[in-house]
Protein backbone atom coordinates (compact mmCIF):
# COMPACT_ATOMS: atom_id res chain seq x y z
CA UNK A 1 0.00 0.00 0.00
CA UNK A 2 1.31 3.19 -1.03
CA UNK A 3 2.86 5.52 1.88
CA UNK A 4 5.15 8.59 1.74
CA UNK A 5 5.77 11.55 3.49
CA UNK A 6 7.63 14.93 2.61
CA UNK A 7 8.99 17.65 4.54
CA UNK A 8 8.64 21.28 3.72
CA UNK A 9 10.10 24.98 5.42
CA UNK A 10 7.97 27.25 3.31
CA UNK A 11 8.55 31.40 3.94
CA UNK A 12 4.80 32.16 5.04
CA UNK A 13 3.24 31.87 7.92
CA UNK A 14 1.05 29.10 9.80
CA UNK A 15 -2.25 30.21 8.88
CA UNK A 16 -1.56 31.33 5.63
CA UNK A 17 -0.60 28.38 4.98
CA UNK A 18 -3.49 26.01 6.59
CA UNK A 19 -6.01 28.61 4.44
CA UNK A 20 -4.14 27.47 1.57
CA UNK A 21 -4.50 23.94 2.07
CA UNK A 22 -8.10 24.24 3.50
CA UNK A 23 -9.07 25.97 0.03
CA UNK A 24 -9.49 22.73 -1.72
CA UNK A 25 -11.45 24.06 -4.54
CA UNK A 26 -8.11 25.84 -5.84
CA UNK A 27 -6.25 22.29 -6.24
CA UNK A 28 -7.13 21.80 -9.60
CA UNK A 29 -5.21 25.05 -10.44
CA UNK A 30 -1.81 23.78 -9.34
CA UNK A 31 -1.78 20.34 -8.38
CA UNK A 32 -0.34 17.67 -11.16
CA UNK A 33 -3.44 15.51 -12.43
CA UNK A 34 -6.16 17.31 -10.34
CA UNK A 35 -8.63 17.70 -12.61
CA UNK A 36 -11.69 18.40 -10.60
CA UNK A 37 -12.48 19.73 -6.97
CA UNK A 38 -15.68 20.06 -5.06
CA UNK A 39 -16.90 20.76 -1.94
CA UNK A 40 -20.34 19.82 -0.71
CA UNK A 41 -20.21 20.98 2.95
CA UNK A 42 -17.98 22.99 5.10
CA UNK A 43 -19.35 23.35 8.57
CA UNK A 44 -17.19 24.78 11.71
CA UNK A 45 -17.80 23.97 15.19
CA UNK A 46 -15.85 24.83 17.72
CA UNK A 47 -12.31 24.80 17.63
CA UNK A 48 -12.72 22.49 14.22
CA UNK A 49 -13.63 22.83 10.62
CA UNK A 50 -15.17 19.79 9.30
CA UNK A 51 -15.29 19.52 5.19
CA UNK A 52 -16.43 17.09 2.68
CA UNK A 53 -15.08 17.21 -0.83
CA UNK A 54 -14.71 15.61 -3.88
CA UNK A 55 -10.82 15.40 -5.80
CA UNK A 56 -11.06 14.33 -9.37
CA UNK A 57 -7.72 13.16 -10.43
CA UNK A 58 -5.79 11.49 -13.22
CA UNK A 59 -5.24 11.81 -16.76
CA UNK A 60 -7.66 11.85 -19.60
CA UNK A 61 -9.21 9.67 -20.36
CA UNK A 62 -7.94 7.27 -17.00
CA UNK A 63 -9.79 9.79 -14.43
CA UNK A 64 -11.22 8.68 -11.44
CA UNK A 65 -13.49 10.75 -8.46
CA UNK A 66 -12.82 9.74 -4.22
CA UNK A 67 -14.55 11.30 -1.66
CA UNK A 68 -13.12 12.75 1.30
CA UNK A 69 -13.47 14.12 5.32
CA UNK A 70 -11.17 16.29 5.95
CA UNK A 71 -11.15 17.73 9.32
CA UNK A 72 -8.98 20.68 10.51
CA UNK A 73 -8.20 20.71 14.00
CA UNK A 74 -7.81 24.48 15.32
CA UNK A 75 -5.84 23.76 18.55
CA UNK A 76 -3.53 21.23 17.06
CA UNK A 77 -3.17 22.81 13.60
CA UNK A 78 -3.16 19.65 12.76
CA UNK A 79 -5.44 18.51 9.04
CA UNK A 80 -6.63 14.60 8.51
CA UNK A 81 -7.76 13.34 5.99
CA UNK A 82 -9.89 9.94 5.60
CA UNK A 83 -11.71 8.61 2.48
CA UNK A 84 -15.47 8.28 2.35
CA UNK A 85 -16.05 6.83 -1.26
CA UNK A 86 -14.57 6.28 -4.42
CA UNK A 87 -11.51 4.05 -5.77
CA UNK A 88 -9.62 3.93 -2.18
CA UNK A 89 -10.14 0.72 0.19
CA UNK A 90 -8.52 3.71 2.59
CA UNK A 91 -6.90 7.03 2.53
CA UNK A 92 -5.50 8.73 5.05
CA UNK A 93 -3.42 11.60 5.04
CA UNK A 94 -2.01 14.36 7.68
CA UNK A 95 -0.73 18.10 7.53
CA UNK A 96 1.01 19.30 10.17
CA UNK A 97 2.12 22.97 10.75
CA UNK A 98 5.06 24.41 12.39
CA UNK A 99 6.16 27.86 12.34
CA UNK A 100 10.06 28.67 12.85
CA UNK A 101 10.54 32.78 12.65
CA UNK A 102 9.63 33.67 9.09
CA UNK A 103 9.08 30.39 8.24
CA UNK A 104 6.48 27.69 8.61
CA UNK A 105 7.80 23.56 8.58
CA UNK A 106 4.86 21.68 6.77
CA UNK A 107 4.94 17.99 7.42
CA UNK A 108 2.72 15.75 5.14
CA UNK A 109 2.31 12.01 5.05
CA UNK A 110 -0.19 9.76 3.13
CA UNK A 111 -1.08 6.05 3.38
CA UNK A 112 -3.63 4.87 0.69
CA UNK A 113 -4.88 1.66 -0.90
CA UNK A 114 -6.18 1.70 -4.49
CA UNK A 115 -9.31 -0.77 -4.87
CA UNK A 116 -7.36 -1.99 -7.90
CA UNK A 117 -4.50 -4.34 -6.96
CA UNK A 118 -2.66 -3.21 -10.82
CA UNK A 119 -3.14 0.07 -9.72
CA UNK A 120 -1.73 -0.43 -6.41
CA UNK A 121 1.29 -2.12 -7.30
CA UNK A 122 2.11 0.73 -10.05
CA UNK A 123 1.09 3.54 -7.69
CA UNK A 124 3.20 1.48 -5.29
CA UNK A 125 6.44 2.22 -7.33
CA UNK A 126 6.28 5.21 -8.11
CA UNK A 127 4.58 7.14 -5.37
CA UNK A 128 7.40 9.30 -3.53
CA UNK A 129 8.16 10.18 -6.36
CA UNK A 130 4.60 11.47 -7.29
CA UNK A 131 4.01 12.68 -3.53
CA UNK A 132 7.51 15.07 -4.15
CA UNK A 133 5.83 17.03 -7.01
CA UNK A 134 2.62 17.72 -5.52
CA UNK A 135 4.75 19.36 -2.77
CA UNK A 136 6.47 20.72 -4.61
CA UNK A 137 3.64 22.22 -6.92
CA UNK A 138 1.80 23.68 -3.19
CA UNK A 139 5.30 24.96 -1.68
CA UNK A 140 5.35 26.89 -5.59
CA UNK A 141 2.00 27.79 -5.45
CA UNK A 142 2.25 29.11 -1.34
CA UNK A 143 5.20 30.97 -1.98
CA UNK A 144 3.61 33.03 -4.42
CA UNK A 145 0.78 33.87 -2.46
């Protein structure tokens, strides 16, 4: 089962930052083979924001839709991720947020399971590497905020 996890000290600060990756809708802008983004609810209570969103991702015409919670937790700054439907047995993913003077140290990780056992085994092979450009396309994208 595909898992990775990448390391970034980007020059903004925390909350800029969680913002940015709370604004899901925006992924398809930036992020290599996000096609698609929506989100049906976004609901805060508390010292959390819950949301629910859809990631389309792929290449045409091998596209495929999953589901997901994502829950930001305010105290922690802490964002996890679980899968609610689509091509994933499981998903799970975590942002964590650390802010060193002008800087902010994002920590991501990711542990997935394609319903497809092909899929898995490719996905399997070649995933850091995958995982290391989407970081690199949000540090890009964060930087020039």
């Amino acid at each position: 089962m595909p898992k990775a996890s990448v390391t970034r000290l980007i020059e903004r600060d925390k909350k800029t930052l969680i913002n940015f990756v709370l604004d899901i809708e925006k992924y398809p802008e930036f992020i290599p083979f996000c096609i698609d983004s929506k989100v049906y609810e976004k609901k805060e209570v508390e010292d959390c924001i819950k949301i629910i969103a859809d990631l389309t991702i792929g290449k045409k015409p091998f596209t495929d839709t999953y589901k997901s919670d994502v829950m930001y937790d305010k105290k922690n700054d802490h964002i996890h991720v679980t899968n609610i439907d689509g091509p994933l047995n499981y998903l799970e993913n975590n942002w964590r947020f650390v802010e060193k003077d002008n800087f902010t140290e994002v920590h991501f990780d990711v542990d997935f399971e394609i319903k497809n056992k092909f899929l898995n085994i490719i996905m399997s092979k070649s995933f850091q590497y995958g995982l290391n450009k989407i970081a690199d396309a949000f540090q890009k994208r964060a930087e020039s905020l």
